[in-house]
N, C-alpha and C. Protein backbone atom coordinates (compact mmCIF):
# COMPACT_ATOMS: atom_id res chain seq x y z
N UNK A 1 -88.87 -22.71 -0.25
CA UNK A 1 -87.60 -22.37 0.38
C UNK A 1 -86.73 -21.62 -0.61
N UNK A 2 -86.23 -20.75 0.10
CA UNK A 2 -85.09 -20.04 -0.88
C UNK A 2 -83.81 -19.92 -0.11
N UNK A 3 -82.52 -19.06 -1.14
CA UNK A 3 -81.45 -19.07 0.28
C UNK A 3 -81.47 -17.72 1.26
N UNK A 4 -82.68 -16.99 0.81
CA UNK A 4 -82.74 -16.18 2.18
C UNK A 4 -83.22 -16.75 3.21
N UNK A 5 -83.72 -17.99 3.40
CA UNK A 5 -85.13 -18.95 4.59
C UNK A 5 -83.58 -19.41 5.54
N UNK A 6 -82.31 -19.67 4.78
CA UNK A 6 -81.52 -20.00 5.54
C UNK A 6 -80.60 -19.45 6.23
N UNK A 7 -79.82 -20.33 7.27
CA UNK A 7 -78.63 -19.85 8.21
C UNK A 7 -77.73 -20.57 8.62
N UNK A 8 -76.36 -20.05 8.97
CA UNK A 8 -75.37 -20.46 8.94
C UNK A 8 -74.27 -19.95 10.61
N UNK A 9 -73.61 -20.96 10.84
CA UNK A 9 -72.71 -20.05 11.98
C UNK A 9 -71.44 -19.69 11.49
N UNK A 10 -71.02 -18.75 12.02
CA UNK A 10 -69.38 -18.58 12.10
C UNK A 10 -68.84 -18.95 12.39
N UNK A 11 -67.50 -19.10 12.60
CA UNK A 11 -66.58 -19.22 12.95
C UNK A 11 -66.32 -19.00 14.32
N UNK A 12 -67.29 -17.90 14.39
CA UNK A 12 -67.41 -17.23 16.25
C UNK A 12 -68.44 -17.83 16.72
N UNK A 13 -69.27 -18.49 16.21
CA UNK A 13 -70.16 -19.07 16.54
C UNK A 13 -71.63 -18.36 17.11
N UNK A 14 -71.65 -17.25 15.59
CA UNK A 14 -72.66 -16.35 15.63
C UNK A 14 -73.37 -16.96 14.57
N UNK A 15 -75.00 -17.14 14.80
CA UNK A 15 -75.49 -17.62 13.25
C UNK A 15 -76.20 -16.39 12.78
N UNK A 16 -75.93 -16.25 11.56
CA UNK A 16 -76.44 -15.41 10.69
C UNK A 16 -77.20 -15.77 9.60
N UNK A 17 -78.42 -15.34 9.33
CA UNK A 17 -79.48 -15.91 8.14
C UNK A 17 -78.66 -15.14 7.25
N UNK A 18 -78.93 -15.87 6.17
CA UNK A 18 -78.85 -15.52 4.74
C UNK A 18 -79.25 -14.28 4.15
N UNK A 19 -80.43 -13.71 4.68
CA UNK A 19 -81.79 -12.74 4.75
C UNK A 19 -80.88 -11.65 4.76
N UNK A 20 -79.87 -11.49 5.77
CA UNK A 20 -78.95 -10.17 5.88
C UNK A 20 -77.83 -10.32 4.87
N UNK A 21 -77.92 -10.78 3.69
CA UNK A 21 -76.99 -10.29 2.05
C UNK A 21 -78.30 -10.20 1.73
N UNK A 22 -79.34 -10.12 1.92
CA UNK A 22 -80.36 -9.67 1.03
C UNK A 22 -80.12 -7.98 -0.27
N UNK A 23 -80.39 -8.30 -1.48
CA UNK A 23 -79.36 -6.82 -2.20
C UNK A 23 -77.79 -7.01 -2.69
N UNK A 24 -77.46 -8.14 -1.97
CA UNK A 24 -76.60 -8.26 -2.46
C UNK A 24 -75.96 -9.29 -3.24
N UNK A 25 -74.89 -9.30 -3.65
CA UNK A 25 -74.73 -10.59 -4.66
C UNK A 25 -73.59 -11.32 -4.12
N UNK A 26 -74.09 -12.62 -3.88
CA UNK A 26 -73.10 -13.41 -3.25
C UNK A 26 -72.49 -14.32 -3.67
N UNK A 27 -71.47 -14.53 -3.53
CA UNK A 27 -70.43 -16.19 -3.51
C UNK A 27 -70.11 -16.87 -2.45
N UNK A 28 -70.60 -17.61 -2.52
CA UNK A 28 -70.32 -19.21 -1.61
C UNK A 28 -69.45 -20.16 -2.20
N UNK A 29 -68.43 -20.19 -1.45
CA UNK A 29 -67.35 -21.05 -1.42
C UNK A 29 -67.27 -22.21 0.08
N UNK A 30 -67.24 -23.71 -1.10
CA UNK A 30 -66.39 -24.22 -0.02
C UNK A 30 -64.82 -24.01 -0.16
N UNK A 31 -64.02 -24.39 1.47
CA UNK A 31 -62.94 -23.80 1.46
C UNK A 31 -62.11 -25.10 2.68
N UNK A 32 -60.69 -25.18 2.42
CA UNK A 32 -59.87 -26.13 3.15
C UNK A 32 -58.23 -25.13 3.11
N UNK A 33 -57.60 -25.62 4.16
CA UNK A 33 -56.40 -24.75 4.39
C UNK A 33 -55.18 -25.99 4.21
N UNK A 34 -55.48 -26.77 3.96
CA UNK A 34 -54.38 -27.69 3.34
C UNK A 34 -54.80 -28.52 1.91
N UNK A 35 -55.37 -27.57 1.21
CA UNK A 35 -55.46 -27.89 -0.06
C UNK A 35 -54.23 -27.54 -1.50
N UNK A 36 -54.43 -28.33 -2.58
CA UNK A 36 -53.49 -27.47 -3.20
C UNK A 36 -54.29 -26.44 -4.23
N UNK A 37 -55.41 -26.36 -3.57
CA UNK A 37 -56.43 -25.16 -4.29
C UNK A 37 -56.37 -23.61 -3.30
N UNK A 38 -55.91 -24.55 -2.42
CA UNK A 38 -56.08 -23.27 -0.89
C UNK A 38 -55.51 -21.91 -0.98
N UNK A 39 -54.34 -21.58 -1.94
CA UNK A 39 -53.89 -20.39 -2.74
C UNK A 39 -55.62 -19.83 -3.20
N UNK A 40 -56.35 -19.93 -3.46
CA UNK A 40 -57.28 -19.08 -4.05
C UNK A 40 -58.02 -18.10 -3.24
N UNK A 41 -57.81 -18.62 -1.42
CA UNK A 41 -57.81 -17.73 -0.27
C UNK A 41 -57.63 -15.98 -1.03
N UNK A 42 -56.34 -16.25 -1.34
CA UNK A 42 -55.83 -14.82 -2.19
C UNK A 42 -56.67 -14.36 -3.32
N UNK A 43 -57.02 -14.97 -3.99
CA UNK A 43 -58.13 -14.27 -4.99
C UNK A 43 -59.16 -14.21 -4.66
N UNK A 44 -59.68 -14.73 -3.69
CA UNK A 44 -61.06 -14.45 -2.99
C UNK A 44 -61.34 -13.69 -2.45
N UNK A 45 -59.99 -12.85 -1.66
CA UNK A 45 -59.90 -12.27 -0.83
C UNK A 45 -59.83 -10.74 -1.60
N UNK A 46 -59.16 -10.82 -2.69
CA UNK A 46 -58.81 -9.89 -3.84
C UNK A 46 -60.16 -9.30 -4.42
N UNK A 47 -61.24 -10.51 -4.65
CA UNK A 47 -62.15 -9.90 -5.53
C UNK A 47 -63.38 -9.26 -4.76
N UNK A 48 -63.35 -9.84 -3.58
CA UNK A 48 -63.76 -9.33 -2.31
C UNK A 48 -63.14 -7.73 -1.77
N UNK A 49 -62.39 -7.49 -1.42
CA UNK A 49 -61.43 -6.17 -1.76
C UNK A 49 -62.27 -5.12 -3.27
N UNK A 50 -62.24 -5.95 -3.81
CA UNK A 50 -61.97 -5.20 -5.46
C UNK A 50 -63.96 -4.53 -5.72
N UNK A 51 -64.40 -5.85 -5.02
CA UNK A 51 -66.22 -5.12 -4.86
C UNK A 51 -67.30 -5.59 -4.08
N UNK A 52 -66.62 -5.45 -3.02
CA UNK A 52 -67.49 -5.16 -1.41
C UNK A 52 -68.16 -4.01 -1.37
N UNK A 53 -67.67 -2.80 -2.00
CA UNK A 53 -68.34 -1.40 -1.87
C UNK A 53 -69.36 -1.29 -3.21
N UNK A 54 -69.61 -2.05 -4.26
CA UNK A 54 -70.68 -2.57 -5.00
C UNK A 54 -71.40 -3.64 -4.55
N UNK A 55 -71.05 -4.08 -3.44
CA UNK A 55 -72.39 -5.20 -2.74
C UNK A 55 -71.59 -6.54 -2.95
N UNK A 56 -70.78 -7.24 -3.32
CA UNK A 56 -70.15 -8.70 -3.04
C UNK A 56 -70.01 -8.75 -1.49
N UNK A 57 -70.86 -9.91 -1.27
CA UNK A 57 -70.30 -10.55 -0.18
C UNK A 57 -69.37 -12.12 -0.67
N UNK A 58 -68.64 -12.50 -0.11
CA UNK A 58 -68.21 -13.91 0.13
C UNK A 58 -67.96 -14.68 0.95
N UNK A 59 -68.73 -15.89 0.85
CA UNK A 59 -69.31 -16.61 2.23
C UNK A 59 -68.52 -17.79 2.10
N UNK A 60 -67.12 -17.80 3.34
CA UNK A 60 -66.54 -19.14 2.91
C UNK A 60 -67.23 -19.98 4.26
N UNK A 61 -67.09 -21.56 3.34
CA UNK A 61 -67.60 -22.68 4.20
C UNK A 61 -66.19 -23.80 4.26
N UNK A 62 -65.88 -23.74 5.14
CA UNK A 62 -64.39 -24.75 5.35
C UNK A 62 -65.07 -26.71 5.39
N UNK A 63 -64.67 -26.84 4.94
CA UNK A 63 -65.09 -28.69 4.76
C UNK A 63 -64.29 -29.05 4.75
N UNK A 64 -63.97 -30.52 5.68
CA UNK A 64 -62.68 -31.63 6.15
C UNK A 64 -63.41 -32.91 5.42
N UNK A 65 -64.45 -32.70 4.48
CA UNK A 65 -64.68 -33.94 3.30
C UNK A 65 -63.77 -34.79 2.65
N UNK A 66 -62.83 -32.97 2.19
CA UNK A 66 -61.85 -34.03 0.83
C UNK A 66 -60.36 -34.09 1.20
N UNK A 67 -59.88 -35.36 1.51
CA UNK A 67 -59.00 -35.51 2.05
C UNK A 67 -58.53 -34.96 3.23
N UNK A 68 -59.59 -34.94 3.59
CA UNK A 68 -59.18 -34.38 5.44
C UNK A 68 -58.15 -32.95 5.34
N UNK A 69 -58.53 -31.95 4.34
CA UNK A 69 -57.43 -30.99 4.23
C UNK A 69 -58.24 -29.77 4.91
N UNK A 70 -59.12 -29.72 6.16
CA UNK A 70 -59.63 -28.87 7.16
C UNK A 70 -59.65 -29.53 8.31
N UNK A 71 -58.34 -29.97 9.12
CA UNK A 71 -58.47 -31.11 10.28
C UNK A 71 -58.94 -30.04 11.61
N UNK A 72 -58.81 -28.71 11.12
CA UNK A 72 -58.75 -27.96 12.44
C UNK A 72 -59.74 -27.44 13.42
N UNK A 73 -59.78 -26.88 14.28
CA UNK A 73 -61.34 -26.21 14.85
C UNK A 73 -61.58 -24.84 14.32
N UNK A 74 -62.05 -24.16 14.42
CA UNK A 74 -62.67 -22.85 14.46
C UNK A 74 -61.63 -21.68 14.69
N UNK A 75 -61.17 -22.09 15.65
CA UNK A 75 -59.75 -20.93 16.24
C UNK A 75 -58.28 -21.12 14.91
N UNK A 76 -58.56 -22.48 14.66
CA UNK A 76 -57.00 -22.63 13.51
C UNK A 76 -57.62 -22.13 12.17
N UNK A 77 -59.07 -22.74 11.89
CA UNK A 77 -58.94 -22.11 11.15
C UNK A 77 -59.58 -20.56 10.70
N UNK A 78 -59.83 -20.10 11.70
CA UNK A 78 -60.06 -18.51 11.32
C UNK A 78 -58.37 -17.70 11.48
N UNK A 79 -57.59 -18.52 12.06
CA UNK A 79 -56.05 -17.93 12.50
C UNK A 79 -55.50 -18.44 10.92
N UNK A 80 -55.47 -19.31 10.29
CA UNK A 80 -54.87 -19.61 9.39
C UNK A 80 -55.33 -18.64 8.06
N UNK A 81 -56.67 -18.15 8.06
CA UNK A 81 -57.02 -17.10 6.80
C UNK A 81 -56.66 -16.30 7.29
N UNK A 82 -56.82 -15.49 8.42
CA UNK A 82 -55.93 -13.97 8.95
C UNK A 82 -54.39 -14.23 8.34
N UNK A 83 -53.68 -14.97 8.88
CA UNK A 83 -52.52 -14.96 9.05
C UNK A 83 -51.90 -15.18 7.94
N UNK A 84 -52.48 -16.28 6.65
CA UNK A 84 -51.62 -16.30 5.31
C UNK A 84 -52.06 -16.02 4.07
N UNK A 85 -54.01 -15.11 4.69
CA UNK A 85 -54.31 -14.38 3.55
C UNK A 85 -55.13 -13.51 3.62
N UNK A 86 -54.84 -12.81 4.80
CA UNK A 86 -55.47 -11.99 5.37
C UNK A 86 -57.32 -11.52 5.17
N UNK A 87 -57.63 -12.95 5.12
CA UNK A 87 -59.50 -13.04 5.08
C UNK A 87 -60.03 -11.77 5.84
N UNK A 88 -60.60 -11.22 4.86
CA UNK A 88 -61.26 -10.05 5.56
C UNK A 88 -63.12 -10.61 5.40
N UNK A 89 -63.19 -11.64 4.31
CA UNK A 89 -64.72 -11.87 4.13
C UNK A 89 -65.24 -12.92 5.44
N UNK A 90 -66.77 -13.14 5.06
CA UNK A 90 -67.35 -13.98 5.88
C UNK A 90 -66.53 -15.64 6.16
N UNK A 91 -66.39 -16.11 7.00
CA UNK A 91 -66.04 -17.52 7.00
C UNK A 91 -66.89 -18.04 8.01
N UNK A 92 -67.54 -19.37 7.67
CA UNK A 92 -67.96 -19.87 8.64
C UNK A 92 -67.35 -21.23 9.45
N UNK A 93 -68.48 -21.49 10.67
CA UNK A 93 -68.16 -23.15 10.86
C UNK A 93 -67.44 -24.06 10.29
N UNK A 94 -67.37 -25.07 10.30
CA UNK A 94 -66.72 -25.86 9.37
C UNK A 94 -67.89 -27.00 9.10
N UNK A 95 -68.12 -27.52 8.07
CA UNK A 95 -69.72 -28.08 7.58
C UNK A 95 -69.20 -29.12 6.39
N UNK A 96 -70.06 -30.45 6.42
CA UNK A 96 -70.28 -31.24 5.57
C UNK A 96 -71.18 -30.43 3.94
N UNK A 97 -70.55 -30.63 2.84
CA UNK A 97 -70.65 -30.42 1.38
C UNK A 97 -71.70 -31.73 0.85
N UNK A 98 -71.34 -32.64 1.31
CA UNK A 98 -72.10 -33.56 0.54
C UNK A 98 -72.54 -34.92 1.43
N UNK A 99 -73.27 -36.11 1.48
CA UNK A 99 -74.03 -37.17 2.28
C UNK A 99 -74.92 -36.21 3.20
N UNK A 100 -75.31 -37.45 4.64
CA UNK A 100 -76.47 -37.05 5.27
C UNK A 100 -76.13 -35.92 6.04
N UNK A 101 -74.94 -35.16 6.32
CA UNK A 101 -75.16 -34.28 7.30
C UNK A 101 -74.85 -33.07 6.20
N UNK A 102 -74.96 -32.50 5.18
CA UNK A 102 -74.72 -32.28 4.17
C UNK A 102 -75.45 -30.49 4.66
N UNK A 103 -74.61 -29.76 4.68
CA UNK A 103 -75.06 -28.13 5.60
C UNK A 103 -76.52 -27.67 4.60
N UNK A 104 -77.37 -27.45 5.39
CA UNK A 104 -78.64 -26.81 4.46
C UNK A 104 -78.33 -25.93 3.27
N UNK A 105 -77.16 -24.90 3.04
CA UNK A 105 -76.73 -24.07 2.22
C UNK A 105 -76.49 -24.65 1.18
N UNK A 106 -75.46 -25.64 1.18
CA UNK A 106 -74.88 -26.53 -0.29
C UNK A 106 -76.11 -27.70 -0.02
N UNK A 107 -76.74 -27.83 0.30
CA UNK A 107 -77.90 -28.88 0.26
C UNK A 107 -79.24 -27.95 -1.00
N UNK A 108 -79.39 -26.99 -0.59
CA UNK A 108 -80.21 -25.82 -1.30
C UNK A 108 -79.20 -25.36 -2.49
N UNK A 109 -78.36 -25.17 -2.22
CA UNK A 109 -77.02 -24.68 -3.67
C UNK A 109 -76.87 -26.07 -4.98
N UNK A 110 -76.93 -27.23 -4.42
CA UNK A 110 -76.98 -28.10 -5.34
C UNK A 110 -77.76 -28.71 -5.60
N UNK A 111 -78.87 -28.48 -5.37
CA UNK A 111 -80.67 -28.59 -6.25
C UNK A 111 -80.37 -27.17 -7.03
N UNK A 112 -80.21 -26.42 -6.89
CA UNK A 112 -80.49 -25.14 -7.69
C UNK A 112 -79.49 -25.46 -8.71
N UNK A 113 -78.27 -25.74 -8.64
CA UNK A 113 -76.99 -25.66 -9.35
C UNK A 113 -76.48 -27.09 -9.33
N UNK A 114 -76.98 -28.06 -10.11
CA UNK A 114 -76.11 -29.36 -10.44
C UNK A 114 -75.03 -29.26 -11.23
N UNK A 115 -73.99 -30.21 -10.96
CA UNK A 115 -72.61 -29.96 -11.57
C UNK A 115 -72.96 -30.97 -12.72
N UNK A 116 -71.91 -30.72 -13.44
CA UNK A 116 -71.58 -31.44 -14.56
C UNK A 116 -71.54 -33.14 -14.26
N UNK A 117 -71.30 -33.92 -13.40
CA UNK A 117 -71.59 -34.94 -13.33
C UNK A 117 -72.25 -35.38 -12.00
N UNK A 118 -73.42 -34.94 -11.87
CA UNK A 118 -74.46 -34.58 -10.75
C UNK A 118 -74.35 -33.30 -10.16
N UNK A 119 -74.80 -33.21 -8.73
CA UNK A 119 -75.02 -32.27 -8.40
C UNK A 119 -73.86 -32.15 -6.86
N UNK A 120 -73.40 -33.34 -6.35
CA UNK A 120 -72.04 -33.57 -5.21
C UNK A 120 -71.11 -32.36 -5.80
N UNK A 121 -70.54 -31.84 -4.83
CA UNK A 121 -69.24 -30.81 -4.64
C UNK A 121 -68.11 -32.41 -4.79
N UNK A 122 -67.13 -31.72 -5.94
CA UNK A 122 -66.54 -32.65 -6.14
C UNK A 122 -64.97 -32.01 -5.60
N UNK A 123 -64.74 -31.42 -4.81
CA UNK A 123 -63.60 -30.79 -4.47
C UNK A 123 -63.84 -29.16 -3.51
N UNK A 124 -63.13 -29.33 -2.71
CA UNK A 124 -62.71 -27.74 -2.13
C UNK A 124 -62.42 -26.84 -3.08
N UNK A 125 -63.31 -25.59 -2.87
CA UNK A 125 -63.28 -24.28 -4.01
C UNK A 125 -64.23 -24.29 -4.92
N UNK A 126 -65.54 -25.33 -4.76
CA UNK A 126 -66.18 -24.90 -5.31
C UNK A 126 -66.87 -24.12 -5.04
N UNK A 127 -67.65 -23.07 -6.52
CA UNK A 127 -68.52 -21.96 -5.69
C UNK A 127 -69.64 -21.57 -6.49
N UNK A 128 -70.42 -20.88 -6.24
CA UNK A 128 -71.59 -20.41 -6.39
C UNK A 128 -71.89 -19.41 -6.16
N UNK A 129 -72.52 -18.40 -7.39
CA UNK A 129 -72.87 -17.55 -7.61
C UNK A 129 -74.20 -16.78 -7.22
N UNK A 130 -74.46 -16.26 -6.15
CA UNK A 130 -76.03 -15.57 -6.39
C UNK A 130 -76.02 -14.36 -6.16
N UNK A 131 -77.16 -13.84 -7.04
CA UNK A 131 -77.58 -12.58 -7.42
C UNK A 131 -78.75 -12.07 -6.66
N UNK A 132 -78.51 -10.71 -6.44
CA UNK A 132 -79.26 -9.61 -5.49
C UNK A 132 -80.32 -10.17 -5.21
N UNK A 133 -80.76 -10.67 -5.94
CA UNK A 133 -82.42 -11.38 -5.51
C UNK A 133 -82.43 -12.79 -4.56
N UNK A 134 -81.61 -13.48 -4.42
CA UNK A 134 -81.37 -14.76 -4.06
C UNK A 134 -80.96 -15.51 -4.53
N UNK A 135 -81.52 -15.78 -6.09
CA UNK A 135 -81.15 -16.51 -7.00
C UNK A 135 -80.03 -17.27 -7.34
N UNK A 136 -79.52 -18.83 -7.49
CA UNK A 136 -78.38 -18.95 -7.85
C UNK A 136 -78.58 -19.06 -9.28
N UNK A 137 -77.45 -18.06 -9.65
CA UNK A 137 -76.98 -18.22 -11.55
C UNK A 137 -75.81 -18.74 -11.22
N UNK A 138 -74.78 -19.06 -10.97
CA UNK A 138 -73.65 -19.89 -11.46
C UNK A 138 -73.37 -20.59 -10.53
N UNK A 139 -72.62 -22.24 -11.30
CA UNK A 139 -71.81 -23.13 -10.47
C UNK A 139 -70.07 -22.97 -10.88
N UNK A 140 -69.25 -22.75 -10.25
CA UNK A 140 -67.83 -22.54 -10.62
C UNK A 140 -66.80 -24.00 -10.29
N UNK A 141 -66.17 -24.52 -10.92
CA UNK A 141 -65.69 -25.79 -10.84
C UNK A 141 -65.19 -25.16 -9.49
N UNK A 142 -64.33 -26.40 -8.97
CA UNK A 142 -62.96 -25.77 -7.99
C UNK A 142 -61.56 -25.03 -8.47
N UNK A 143 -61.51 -25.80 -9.62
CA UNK A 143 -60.32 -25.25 -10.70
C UNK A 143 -60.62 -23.65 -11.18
N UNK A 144 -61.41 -23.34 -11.17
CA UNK A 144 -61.88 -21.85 -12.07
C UNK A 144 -61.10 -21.06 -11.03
N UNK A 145 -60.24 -20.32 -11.16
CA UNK A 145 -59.91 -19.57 -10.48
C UNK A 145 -60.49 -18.40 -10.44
N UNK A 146 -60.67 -17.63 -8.65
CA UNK A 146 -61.32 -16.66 -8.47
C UNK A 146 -61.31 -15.14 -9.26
N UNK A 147 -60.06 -15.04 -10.23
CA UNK A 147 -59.67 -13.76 -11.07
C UNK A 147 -60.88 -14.09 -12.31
N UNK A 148 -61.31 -15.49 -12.67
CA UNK A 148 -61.48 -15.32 -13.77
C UNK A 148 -63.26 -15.69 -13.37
N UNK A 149 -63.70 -15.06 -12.41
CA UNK A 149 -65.14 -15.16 -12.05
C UNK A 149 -65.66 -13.51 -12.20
N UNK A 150 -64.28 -12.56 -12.77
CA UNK A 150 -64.95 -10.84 -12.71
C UNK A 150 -65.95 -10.47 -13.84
N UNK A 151 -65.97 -11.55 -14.93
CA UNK A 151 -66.88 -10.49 -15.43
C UNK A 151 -68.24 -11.01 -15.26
N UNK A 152 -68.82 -12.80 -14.39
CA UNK A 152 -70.02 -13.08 -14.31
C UNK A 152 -70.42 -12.20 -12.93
N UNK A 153 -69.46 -11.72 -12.11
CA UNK A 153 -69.41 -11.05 -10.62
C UNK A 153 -70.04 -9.34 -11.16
N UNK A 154 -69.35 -8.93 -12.36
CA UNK A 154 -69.86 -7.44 -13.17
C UNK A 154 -70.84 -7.82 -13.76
N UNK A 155 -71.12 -8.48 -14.38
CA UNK A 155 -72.47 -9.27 -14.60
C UNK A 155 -73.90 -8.77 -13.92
N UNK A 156 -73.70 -9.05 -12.54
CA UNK A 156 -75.14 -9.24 -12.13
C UNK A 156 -74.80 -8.22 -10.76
N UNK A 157 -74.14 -7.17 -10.58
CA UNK A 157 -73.38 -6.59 -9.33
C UNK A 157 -74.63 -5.60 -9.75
């Protein structure tokens, strides 16, 4: 298995394999709209902007795990990234990060990429790095802010 074998829905409730960022280099983020990380919408959205036309995609995944700070459906929250940070990238569904219902993506992302004290998403914003080939090379705390992910993003672009 790799992360092209997988797939994911939207927000619209279109599923899309993985297979189509094939070439390109991606970030996967989980993501919550009542976080006090949830400002990073804006730098995500920024670095996304800054190199989409060099191949970044960014794939957000909304999770109501940590502290219930994604209570909403699909419609609030694709209205809430338009509206206070103008998400132009991928967002999907809204999906379990960690236990048994745990989304195949971050289930495959954290065997490849264990964190510093296992391999559990320990917060909204964490993210992950993969390169043109599939490959994941980086795990990004939640704290790392998205400005300071440009030069592993120039890195491998």
């Amino acid at each position: 298995m790799n992360f092209y074998d997988l797939e994911a829905k939207t927000l619209q409730g279109e599923t899309i394999s993985m297979n189509s960022f094939k070439g390109k280099t991606v970030l996967v983020v989980n993501t919550a709209s009542k976080c006090g990380l949830t400002p990073q919408y804006e730098g995500l959205e920024a670095l996304y902007e800054k190199y989409k036309d060099n191949g970044l995609e960014i794939l957000g995944f909304p999770c109501n795990q940590f502290g219930n700070q994604e209570p909403g459906g699909a419609d609030a929250i694709e209205e809430f990234c338009q509206v206070n940070y103008g998400v132009h990238f991928k967002m999907f569904d809204k999906i379990e990060v960690n236990g048994s219902n745990t989304h195949p993506v971050f289930k495959y992302l954290k065997k490849q990429l264990g964190g510093t004290l296992g391999s559990r998403i320990k917060w909204n914003f964490t993210k992950f790095l993969i390169d043109k080939n599939g490959q994941p090379v980086k795990r990004f705390s939640p704290l790392t802010k998205p400005e300071h992910l440009t030069k592993d993003i120039e890195k491998i672009l």
